[in-house]
PDB file of N, CA and C in Angstrom:
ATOM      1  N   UNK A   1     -28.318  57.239-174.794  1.00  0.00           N
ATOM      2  CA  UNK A   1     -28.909  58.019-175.857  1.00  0.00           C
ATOM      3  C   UNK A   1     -29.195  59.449-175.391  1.00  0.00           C
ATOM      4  N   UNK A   2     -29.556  59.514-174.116  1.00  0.00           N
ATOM      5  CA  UNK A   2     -29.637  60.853-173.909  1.00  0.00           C
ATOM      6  C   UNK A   2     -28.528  61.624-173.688  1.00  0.00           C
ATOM      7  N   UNK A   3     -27.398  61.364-173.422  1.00  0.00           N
ATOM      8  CA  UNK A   3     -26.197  62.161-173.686  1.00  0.00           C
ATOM      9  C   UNK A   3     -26.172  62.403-174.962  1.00  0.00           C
ATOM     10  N   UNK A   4     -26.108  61.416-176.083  1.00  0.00           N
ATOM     11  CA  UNK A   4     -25.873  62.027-177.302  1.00  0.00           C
ATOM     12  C   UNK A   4     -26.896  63.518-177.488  1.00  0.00           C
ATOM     13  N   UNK A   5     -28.662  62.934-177.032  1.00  0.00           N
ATOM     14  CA  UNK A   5     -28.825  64.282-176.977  1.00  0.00           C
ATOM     15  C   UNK A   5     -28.735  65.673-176.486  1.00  0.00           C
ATOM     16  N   UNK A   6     -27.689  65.211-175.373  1.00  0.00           N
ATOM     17  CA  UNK A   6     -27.196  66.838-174.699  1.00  0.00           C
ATOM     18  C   UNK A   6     -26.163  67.043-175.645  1.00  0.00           C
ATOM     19  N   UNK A   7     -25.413  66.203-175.860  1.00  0.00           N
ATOM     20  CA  UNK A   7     -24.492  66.929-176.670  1.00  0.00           C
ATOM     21  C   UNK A   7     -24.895  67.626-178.200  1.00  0.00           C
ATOM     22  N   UNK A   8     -25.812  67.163-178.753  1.00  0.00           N
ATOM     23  CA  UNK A   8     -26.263  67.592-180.400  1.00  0.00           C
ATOM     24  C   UNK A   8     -26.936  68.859-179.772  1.00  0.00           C
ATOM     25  N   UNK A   9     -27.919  69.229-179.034  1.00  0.00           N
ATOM     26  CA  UNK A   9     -28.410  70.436-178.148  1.00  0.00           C
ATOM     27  C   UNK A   9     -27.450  71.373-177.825  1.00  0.00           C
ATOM     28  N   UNK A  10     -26.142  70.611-177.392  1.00  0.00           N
ATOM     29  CA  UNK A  10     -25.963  72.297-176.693  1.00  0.00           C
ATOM     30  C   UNK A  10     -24.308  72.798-177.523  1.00  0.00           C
ATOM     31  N   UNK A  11     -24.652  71.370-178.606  1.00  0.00           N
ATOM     32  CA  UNK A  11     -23.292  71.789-179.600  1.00  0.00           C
ATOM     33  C   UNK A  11     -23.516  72.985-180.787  1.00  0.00           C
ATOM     34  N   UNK A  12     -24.980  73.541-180.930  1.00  0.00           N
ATOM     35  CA  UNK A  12     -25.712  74.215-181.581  1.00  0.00           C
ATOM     36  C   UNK A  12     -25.928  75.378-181.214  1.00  0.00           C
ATOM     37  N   UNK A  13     -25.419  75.476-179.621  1.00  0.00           N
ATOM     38  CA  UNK A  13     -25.079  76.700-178.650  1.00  0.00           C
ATOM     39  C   UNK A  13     -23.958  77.564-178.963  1.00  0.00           C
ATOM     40  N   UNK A  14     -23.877  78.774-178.643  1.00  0.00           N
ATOM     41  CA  UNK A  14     -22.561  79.460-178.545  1.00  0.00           C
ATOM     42  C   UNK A  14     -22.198  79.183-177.156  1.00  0.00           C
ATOM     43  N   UNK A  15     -23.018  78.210-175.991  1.00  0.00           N
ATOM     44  CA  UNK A  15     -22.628  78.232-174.673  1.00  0.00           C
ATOM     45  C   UNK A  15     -21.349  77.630-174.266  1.00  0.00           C
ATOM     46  N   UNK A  16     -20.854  78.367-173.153  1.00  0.00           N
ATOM     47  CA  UNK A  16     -19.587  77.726-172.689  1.00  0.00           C
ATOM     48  C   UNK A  16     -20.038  76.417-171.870  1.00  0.00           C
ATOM     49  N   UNK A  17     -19.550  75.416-171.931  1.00  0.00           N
ATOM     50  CA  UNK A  17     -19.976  74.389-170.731  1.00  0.00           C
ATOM     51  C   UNK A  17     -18.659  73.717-169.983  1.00  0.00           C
ATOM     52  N   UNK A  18     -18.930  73.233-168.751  1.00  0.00           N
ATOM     53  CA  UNK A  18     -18.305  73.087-167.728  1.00  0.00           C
ATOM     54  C   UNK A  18     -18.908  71.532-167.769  1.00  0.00           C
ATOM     55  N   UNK A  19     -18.018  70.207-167.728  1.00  0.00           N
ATOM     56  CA  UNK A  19     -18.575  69.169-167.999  1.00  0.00           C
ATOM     57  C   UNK A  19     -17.654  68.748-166.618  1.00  0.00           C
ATOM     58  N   UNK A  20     -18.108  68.230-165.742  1.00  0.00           N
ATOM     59  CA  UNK A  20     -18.114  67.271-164.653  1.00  0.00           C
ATOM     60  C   UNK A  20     -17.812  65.711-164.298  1.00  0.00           C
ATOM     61  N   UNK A  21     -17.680  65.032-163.484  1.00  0.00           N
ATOM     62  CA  UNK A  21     -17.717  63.988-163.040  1.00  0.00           C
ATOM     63  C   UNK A  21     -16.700  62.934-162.473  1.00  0.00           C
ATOM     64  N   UNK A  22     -16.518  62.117-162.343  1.00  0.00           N
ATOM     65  CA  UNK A  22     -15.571  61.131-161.813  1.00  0.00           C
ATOM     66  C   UNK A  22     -14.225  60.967-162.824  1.00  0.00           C
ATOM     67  N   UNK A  23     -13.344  60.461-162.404  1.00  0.00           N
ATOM     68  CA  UNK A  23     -12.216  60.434-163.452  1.00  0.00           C
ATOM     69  C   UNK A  23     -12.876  58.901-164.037  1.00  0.00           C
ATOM     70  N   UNK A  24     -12.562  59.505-165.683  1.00  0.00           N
ATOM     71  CA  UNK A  24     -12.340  58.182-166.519  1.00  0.00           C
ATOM     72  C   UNK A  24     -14.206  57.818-166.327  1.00  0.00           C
ATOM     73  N   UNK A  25     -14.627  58.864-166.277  1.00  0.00           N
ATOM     74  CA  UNK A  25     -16.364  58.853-166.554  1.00  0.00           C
ATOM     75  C   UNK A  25     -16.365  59.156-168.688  1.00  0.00           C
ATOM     76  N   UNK A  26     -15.494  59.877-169.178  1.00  0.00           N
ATOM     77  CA  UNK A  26     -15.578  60.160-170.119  1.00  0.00           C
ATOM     78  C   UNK A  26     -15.689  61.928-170.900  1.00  0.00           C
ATOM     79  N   UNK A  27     -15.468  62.274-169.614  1.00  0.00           N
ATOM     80  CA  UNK A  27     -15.575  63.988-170.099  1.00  0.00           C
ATOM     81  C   UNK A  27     -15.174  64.423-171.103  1.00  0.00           C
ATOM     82  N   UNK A  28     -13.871  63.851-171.204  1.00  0.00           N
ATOM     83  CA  UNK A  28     -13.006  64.536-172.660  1.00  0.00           C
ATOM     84  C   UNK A  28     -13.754  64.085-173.708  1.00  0.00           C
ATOM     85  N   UNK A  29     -13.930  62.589-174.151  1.00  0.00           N
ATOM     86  CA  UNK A  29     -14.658  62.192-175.282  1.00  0.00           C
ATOM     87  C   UNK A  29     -16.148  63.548-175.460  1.00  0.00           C
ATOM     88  N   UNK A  30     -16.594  63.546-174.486  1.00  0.00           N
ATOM     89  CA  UNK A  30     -18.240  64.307-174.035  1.00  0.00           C
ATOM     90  C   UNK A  30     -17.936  65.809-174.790  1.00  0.00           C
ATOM     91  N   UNK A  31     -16.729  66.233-174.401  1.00  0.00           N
ATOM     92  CA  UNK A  31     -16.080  67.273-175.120  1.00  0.00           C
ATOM     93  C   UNK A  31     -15.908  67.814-176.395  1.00  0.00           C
ATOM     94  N   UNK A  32     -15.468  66.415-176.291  1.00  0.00           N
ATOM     95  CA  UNK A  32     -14.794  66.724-178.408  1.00  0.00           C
ATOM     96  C   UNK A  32     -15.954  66.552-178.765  1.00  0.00           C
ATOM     97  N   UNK A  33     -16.921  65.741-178.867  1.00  0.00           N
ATOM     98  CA  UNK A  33     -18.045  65.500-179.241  1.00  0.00           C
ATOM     99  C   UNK A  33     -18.635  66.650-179.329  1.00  0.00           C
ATOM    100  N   UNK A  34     -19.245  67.781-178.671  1.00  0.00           N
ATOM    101  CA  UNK A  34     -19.436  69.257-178.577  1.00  0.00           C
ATOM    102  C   UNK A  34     -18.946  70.127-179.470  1.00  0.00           C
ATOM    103  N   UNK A  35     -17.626  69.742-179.549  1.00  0.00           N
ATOM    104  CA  UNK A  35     -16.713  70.649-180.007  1.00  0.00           C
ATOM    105  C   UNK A  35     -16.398  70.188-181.760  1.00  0.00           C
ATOM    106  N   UNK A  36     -16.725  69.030-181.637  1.00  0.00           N
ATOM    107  CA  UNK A  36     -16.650  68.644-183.327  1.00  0.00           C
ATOM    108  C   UNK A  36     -17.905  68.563-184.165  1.00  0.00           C
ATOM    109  N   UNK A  37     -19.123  68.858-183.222  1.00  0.00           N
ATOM    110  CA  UNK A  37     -20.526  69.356-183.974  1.00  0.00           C
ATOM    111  C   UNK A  37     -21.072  70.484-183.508  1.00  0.00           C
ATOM    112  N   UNK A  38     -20.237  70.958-183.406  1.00  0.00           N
ATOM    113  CA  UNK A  38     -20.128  72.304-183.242  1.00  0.00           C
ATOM    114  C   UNK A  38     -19.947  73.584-184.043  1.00  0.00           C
ATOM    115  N   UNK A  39     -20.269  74.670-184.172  1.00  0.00           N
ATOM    116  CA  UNK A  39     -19.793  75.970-185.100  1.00  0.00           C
ATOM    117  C   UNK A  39     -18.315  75.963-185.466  1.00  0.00           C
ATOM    118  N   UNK A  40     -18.046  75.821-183.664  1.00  0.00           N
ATOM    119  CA  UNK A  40     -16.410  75.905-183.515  1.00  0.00           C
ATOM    120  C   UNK A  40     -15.501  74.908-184.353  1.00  0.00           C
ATOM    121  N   UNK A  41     -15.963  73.648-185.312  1.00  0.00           N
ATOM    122  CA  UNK A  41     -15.104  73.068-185.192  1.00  0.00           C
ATOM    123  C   UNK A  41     -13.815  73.159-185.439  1.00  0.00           C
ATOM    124  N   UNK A  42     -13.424  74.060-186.817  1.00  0.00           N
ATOM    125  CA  UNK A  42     -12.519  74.548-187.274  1.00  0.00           C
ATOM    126  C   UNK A  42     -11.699  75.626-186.113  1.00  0.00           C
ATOM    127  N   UNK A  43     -11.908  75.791-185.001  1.00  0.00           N
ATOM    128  CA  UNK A  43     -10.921  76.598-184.740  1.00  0.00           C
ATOM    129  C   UNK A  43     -10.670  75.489-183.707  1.00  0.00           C
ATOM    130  N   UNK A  44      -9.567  75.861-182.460  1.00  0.00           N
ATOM    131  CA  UNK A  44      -8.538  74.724-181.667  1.00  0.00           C
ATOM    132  C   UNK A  44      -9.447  74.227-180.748  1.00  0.00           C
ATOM    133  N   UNK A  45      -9.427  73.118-180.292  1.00  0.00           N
ATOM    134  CA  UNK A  45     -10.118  72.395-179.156  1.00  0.00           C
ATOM    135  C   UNK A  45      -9.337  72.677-178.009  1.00  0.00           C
ATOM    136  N   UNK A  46      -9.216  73.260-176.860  1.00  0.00           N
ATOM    137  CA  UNK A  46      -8.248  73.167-175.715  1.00  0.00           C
ATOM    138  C   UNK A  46      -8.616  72.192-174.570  1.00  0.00           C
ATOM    139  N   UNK A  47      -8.071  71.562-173.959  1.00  0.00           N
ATOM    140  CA  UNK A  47      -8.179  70.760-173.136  1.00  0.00           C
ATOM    141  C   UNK A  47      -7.672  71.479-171.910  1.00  0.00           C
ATOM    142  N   UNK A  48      -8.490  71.643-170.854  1.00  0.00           N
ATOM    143  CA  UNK A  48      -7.986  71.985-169.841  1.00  0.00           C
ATOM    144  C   UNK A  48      -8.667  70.953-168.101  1.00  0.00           C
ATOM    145  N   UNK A  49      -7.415  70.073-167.619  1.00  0.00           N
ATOM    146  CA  UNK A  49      -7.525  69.469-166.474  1.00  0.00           C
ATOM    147  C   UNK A  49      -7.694  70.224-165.501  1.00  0.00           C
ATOM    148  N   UNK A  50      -8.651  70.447-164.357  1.00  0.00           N
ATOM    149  CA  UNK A  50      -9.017  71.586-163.592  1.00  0.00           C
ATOM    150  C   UNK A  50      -8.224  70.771-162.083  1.00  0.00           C
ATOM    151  N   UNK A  51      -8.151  69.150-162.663  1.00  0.00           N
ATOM    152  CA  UNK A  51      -8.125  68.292-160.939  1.00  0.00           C
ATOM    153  C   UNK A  51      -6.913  68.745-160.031  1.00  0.00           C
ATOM    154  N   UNK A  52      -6.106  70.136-160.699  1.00  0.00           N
ATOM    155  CA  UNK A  52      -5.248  70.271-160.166  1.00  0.00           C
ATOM    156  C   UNK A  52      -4.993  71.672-159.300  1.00  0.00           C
ATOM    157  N   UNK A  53      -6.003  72.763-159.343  1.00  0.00           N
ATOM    158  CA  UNK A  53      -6.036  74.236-159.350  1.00  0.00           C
ATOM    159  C   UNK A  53      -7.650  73.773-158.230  1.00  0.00           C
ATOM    160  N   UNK A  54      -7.215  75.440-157.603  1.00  0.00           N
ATOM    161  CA  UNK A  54      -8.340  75.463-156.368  1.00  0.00           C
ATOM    162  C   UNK A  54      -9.575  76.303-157.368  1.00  0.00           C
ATOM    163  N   UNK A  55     -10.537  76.255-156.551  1.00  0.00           N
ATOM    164  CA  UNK A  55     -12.031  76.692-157.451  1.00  0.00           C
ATOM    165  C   UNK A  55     -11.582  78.247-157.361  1.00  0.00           C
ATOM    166  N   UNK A  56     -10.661  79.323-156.284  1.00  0.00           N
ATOM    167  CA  UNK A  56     -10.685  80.859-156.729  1.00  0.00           C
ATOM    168  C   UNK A  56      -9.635  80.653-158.231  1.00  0.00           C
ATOM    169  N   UNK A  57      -8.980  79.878-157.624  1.00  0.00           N
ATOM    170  CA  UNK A  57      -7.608  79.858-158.891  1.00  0.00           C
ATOM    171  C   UNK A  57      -8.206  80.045-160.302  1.00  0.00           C
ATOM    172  N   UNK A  58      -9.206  78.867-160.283  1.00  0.00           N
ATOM    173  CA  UNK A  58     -10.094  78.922-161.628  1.00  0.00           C
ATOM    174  C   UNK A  58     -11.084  79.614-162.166  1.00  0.00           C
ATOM    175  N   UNK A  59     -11.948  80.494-161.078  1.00  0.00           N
ATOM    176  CA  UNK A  59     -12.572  81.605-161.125  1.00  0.00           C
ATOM    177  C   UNK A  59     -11.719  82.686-161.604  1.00  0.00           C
ATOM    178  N   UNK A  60     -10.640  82.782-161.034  1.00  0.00           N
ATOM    179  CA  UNK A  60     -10.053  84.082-161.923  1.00  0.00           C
ATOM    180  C   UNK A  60      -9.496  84.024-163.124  1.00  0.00           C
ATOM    181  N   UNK A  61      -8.866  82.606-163.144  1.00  0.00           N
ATOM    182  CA  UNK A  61      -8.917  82.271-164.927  1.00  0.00           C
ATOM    183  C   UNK A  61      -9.586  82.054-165.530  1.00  0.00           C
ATOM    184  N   UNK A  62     -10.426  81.809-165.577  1.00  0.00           N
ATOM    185  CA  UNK A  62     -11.885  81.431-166.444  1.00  0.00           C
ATOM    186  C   UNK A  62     -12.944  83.516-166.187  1.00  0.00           C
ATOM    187  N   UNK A  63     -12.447  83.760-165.253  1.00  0.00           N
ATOM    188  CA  UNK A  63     -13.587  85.068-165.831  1.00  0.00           C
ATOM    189  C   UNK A  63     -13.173  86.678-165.200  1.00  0.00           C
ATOM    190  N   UNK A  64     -11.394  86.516-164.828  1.00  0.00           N
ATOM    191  CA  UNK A  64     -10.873  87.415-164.337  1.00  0.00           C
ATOM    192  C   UNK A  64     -11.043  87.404-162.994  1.00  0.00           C
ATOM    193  N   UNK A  65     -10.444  88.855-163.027  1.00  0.00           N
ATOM    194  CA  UNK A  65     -10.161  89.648-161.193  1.00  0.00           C
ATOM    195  C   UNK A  65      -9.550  90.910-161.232  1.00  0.00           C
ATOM    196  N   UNK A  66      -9.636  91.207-160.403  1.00  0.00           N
ATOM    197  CA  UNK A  66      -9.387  92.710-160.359  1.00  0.00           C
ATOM    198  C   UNK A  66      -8.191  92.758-160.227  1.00  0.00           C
ATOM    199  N   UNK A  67      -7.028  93.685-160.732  1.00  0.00           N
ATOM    200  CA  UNK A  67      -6.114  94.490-160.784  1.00  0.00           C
ATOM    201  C   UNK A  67      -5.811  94.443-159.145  1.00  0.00           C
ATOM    202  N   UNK A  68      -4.713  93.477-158.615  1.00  0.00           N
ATOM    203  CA  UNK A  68      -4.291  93.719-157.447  1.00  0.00           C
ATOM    204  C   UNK A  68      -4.852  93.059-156.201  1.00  0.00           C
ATOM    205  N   UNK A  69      -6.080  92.128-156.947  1.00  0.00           N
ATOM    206  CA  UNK A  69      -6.676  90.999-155.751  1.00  0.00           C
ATOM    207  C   UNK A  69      -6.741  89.911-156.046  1.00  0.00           C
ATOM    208  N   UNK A  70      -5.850  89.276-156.667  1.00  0.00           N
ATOM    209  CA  UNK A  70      -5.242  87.924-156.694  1.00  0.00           C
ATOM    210  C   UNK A  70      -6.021  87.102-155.757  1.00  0.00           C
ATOM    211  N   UNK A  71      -6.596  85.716-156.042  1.00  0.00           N
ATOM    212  CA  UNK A  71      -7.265  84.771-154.613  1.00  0.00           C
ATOM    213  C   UNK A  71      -5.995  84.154-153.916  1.00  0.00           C
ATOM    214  N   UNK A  72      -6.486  84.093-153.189  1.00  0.00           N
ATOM    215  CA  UNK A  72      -5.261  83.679-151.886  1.00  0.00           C
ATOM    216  C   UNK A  72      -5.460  82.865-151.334  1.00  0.00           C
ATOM    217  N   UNK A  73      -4.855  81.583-151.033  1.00  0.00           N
ATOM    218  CA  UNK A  73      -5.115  80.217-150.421  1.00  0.00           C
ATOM    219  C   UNK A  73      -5.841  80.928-148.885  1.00  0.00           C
ATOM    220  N   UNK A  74      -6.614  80.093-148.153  1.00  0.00           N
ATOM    221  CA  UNK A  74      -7.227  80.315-146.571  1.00  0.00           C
ATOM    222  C   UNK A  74      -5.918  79.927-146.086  1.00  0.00           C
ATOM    223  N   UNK A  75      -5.838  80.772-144.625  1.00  0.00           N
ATOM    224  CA  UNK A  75      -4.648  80.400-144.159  1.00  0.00           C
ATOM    225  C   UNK A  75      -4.825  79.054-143.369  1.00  0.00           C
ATOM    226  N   UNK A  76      -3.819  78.043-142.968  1.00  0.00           N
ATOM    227  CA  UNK A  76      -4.208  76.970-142.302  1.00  0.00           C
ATOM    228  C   UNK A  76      -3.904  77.287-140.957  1.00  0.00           C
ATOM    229  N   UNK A  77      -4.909  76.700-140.577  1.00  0.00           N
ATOM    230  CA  UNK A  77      -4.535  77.083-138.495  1.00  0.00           C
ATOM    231  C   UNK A  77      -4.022  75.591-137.886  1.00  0.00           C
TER     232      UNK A  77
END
């Protein structure tokens, strides 16, 4: 029950959220749920799997980077 109430709370948000956890915990359902009592509902739901991209990779897609500093894997020794 208390998930339902995070989700009715923060579907009332303009906030972006970042939903977490184990595979096959339920994120996506946790998602749409957000997203279908939500303001947004009428515009597209996107689904995006992160289990595959490094955390700079996704930092710069999710909130940019500068012109010419691309993140760069650590080198391996």
């Amino acid at each position: 029950m208390e998930v339902l109430n995070t989700v009715a709370r923060i579907a009332r948000t303009n906030a972006s959220v970042l939903i977490t956890g184990e595979s096959g915990t339920g994120k996506e359902l946790i998602a749409e749920a957000i997203h279908i009592n939500s303001q947004r509902v009428k515009q597209p739901f996107v689904k995006v799997n992160l289990g595959g991209i490094s955390q700079s990779l996704f930092e710069s897609e999710m909130f940019g980077h500068k012109k010419g500093r691309l993140p760069m894997p650590a080198p391996t020794v």
